[in-house]
N, C-alpha and C. Protein backbone atom coordinates (compact mmCIF):
# COMPACT_ATOMS: atom_id res chain seq x y z
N UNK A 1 106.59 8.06 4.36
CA UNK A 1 105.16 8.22 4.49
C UNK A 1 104.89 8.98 5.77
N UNK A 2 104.38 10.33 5.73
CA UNK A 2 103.96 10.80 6.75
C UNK A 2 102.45 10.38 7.36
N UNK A 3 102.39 10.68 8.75
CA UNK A 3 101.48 9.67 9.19
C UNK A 3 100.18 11.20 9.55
N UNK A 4 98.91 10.71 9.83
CA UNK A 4 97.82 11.61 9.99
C UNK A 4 97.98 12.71 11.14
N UNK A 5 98.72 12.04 12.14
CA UNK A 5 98.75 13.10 13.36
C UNK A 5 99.61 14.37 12.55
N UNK A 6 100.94 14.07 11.77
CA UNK A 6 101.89 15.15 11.27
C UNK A 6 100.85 15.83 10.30
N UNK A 7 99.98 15.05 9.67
CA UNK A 7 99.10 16.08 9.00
C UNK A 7 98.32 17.16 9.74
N UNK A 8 98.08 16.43 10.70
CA UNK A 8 97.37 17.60 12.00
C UNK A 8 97.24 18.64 12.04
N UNK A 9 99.42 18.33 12.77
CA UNK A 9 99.74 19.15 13.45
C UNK A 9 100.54 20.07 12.30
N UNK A 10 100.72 19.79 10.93
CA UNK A 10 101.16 20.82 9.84
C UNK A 10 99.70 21.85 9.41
N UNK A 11 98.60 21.26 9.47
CA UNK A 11 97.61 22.12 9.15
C UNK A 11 97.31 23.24 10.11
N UNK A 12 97.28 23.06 11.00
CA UNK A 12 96.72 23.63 12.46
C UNK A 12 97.46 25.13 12.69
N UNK A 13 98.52 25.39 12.26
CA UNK A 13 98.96 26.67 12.59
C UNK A 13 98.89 27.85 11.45
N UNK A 14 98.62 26.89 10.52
CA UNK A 14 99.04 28.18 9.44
C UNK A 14 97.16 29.01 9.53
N UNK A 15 95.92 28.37 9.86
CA UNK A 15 94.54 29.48 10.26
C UNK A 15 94.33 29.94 11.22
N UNK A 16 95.20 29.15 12.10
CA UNK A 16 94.87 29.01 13.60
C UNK A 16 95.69 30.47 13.75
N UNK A 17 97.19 30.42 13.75
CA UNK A 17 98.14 31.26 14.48
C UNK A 17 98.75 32.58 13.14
N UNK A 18 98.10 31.78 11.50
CA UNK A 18 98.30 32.95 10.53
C UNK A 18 99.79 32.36 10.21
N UNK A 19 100.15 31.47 10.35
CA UNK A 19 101.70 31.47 9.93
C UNK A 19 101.37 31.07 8.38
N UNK A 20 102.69 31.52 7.88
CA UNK A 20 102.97 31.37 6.38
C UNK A 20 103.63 29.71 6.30
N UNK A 21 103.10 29.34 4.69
CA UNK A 21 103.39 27.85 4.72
C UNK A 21 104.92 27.46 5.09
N UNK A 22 106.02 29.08 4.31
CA UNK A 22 107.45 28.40 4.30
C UNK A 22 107.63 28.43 5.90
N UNK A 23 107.17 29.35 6.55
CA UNK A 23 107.20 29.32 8.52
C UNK A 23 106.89 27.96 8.60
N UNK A 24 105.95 27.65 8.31
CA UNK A 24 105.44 25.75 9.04
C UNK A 24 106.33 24.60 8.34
N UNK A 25 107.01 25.20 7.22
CA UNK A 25 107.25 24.30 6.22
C UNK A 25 108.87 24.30 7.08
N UNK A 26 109.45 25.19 7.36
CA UNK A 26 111.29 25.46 8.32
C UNK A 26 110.53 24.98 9.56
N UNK A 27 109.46 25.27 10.34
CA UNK A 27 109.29 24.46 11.64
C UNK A 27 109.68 23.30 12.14
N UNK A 28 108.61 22.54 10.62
CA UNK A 28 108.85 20.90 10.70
C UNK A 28 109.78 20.30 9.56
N UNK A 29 110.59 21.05 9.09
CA UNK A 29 111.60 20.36 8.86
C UNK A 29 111.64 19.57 7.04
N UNK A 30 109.79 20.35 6.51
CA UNK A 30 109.45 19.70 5.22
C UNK A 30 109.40 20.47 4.01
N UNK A 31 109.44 20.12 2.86
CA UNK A 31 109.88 20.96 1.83
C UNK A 31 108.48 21.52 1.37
N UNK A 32 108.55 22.97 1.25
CA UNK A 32 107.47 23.57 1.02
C UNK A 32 106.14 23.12 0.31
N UNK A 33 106.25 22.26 -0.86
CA UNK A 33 105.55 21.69 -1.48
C UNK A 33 104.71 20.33 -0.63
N UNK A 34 105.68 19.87 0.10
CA UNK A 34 104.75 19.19 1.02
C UNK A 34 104.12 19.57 1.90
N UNK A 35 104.19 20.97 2.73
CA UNK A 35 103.33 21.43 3.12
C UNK A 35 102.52 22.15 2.54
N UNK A 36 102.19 22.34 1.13
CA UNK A 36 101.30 22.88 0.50
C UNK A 36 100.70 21.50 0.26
N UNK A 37 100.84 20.03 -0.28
CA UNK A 37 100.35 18.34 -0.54
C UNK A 37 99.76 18.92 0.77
N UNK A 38 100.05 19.00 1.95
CA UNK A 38 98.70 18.52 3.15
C UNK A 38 98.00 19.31 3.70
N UNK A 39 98.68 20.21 3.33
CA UNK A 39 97.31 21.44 3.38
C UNK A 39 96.05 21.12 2.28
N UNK A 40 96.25 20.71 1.05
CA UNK A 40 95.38 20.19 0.20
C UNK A 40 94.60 19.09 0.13
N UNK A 41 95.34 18.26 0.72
CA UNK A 41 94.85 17.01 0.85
C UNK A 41 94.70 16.49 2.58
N UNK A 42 93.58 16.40 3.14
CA UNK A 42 93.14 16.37 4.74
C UNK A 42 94.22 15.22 5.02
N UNK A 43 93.53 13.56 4.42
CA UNK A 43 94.85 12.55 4.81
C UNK A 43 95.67 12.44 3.86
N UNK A 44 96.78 11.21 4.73
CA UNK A 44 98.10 11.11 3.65
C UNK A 44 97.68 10.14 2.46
N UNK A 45 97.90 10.50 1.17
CA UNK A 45 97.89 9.77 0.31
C UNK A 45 98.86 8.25 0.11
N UNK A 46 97.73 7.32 -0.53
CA UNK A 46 98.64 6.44 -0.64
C UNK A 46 100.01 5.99 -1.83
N UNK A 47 100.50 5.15 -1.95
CA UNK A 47 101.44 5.17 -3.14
C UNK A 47 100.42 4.79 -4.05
N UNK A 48 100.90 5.13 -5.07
CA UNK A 48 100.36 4.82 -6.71
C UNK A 48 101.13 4.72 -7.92
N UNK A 49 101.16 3.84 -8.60
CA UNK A 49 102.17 3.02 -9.49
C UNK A 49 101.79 4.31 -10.57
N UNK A 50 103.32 4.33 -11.18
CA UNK A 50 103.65 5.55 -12.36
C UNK A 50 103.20 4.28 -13.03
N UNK A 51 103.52 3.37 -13.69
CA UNK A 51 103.38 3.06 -14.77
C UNK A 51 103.04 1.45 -14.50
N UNK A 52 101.90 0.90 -15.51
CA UNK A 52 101.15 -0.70 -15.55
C UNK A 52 102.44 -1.51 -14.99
N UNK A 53 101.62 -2.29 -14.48
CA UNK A 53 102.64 -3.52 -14.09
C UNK A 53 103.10 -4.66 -14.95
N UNK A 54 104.14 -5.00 -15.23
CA UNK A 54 104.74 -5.87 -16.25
C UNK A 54 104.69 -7.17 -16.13
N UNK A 55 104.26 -8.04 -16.90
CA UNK A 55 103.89 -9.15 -16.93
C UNK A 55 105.47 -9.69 -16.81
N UNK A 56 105.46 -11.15 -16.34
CA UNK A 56 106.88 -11.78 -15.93
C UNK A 56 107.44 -12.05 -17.85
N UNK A 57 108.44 -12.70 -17.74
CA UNK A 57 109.13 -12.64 -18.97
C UNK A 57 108.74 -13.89 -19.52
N UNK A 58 108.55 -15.07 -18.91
CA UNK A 58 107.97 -16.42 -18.86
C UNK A 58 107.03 -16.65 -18.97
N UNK A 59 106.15 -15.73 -18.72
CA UNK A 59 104.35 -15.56 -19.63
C UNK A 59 104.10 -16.25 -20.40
N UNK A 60 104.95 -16.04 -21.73
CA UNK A 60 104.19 -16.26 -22.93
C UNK A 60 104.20 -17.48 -23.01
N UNK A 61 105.54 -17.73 -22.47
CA UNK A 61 105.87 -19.65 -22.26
C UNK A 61 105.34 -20.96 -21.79
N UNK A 62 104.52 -19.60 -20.70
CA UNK A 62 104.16 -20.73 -19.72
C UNK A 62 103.67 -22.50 -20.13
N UNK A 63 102.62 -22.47 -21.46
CA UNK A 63 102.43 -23.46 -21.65
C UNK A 63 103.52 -24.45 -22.00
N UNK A 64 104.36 -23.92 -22.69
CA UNK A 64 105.45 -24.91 -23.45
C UNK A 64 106.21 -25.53 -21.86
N UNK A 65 106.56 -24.82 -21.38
CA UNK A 65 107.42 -24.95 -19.93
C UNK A 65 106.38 -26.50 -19.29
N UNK A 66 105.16 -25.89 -19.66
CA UNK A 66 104.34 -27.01 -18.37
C UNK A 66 104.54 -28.61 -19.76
N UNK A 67 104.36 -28.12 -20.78
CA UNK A 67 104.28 -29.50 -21.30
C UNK A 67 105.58 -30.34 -21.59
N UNK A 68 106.44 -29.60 -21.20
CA UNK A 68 107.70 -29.92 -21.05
C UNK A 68 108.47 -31.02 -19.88
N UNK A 69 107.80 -30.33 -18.79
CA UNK A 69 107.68 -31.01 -17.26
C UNK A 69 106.94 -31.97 -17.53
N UNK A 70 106.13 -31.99 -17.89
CA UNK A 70 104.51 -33.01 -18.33
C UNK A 70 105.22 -34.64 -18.95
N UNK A 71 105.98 -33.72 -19.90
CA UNK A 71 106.48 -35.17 -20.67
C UNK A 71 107.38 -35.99 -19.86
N UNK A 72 108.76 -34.88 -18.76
CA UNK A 72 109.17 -35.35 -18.13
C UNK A 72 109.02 -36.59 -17.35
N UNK A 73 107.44 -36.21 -16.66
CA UNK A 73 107.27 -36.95 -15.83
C UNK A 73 106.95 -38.28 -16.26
N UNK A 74 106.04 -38.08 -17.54
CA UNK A 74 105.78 -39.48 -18.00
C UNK A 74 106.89 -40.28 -18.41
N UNK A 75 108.26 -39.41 -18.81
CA UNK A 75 108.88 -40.25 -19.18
C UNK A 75 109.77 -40.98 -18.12
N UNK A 76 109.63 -40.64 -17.02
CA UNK A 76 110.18 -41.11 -16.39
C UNK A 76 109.88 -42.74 -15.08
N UNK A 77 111.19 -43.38 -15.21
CA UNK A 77 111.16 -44.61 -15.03
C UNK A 77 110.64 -45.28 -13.55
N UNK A 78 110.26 -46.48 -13.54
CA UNK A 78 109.66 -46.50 -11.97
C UNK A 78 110.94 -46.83 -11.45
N UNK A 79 111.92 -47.26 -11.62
CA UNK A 79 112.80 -47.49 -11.06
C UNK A 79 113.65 -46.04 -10.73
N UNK A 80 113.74 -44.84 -11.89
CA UNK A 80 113.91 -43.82 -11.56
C UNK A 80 113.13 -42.78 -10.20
N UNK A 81 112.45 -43.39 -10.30
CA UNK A 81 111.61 -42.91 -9.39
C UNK A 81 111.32 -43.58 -7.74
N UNK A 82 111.76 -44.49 -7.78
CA UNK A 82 111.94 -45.46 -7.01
C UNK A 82 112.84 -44.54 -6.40
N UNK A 83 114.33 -44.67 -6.93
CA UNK A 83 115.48 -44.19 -6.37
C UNK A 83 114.93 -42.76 -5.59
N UNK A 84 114.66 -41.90 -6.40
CA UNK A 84 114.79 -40.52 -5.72
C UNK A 84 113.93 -40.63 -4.26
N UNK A 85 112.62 -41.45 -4.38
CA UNK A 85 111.88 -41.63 -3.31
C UNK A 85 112.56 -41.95 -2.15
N UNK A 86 113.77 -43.28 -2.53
CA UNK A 86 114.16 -43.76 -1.48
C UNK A 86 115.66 -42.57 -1.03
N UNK A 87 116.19 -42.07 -1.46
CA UNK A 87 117.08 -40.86 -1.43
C UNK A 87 116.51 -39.61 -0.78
N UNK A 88 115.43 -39.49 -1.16
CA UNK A 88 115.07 -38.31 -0.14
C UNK A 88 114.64 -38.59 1.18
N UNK A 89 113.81 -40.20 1.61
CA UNK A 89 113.36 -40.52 2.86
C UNK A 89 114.20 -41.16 3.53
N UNK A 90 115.31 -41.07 3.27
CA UNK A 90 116.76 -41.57 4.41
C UNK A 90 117.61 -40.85 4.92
């Protein structure tokens, strides 16, 4: 990501001093096309997603998963539960 000052200082010579883009473009070291991107565009652009974002794979599940845990819990014993309580606070 180039930052606003490099946009600056890439715009500034080629009206100012007449230089040609590939001159500014071998100056600083950037591939011609990007100094044609900031000559076009004043600031730096941000990123932007090629393509929608994908829902997780577990989506569709989600409910079954929760009623699953759900039953778990009910089914489980006070004495089971007892234990783990006292297992984790020692």
């Amino acid at each position: 990501m180039y930052t606003v000052e490099l946009y600056a200082r890439v715009q500034r010579p080629i009206p100012v001093a007449g230089k040609s883009r590939r001159a500014v473009a071998r100056e600083f070291r950037l591939a011609p096309k990007t100094v044609s991107n900031m000559l076009e565009y004043s600031m730096p652009l941000g990123h932007r997603r090629q393509q929608r974002m994908r829902r997780p794979k577990l989506d569709p599940w989600q409910g079954v998963i929760d009623a699953i845990l759900e039953g778990d819990q009910q089914r489980a014993t006070s004495s089971a539960r007892s234990f783990v309580a006292f297992a984790f606070c020692v």
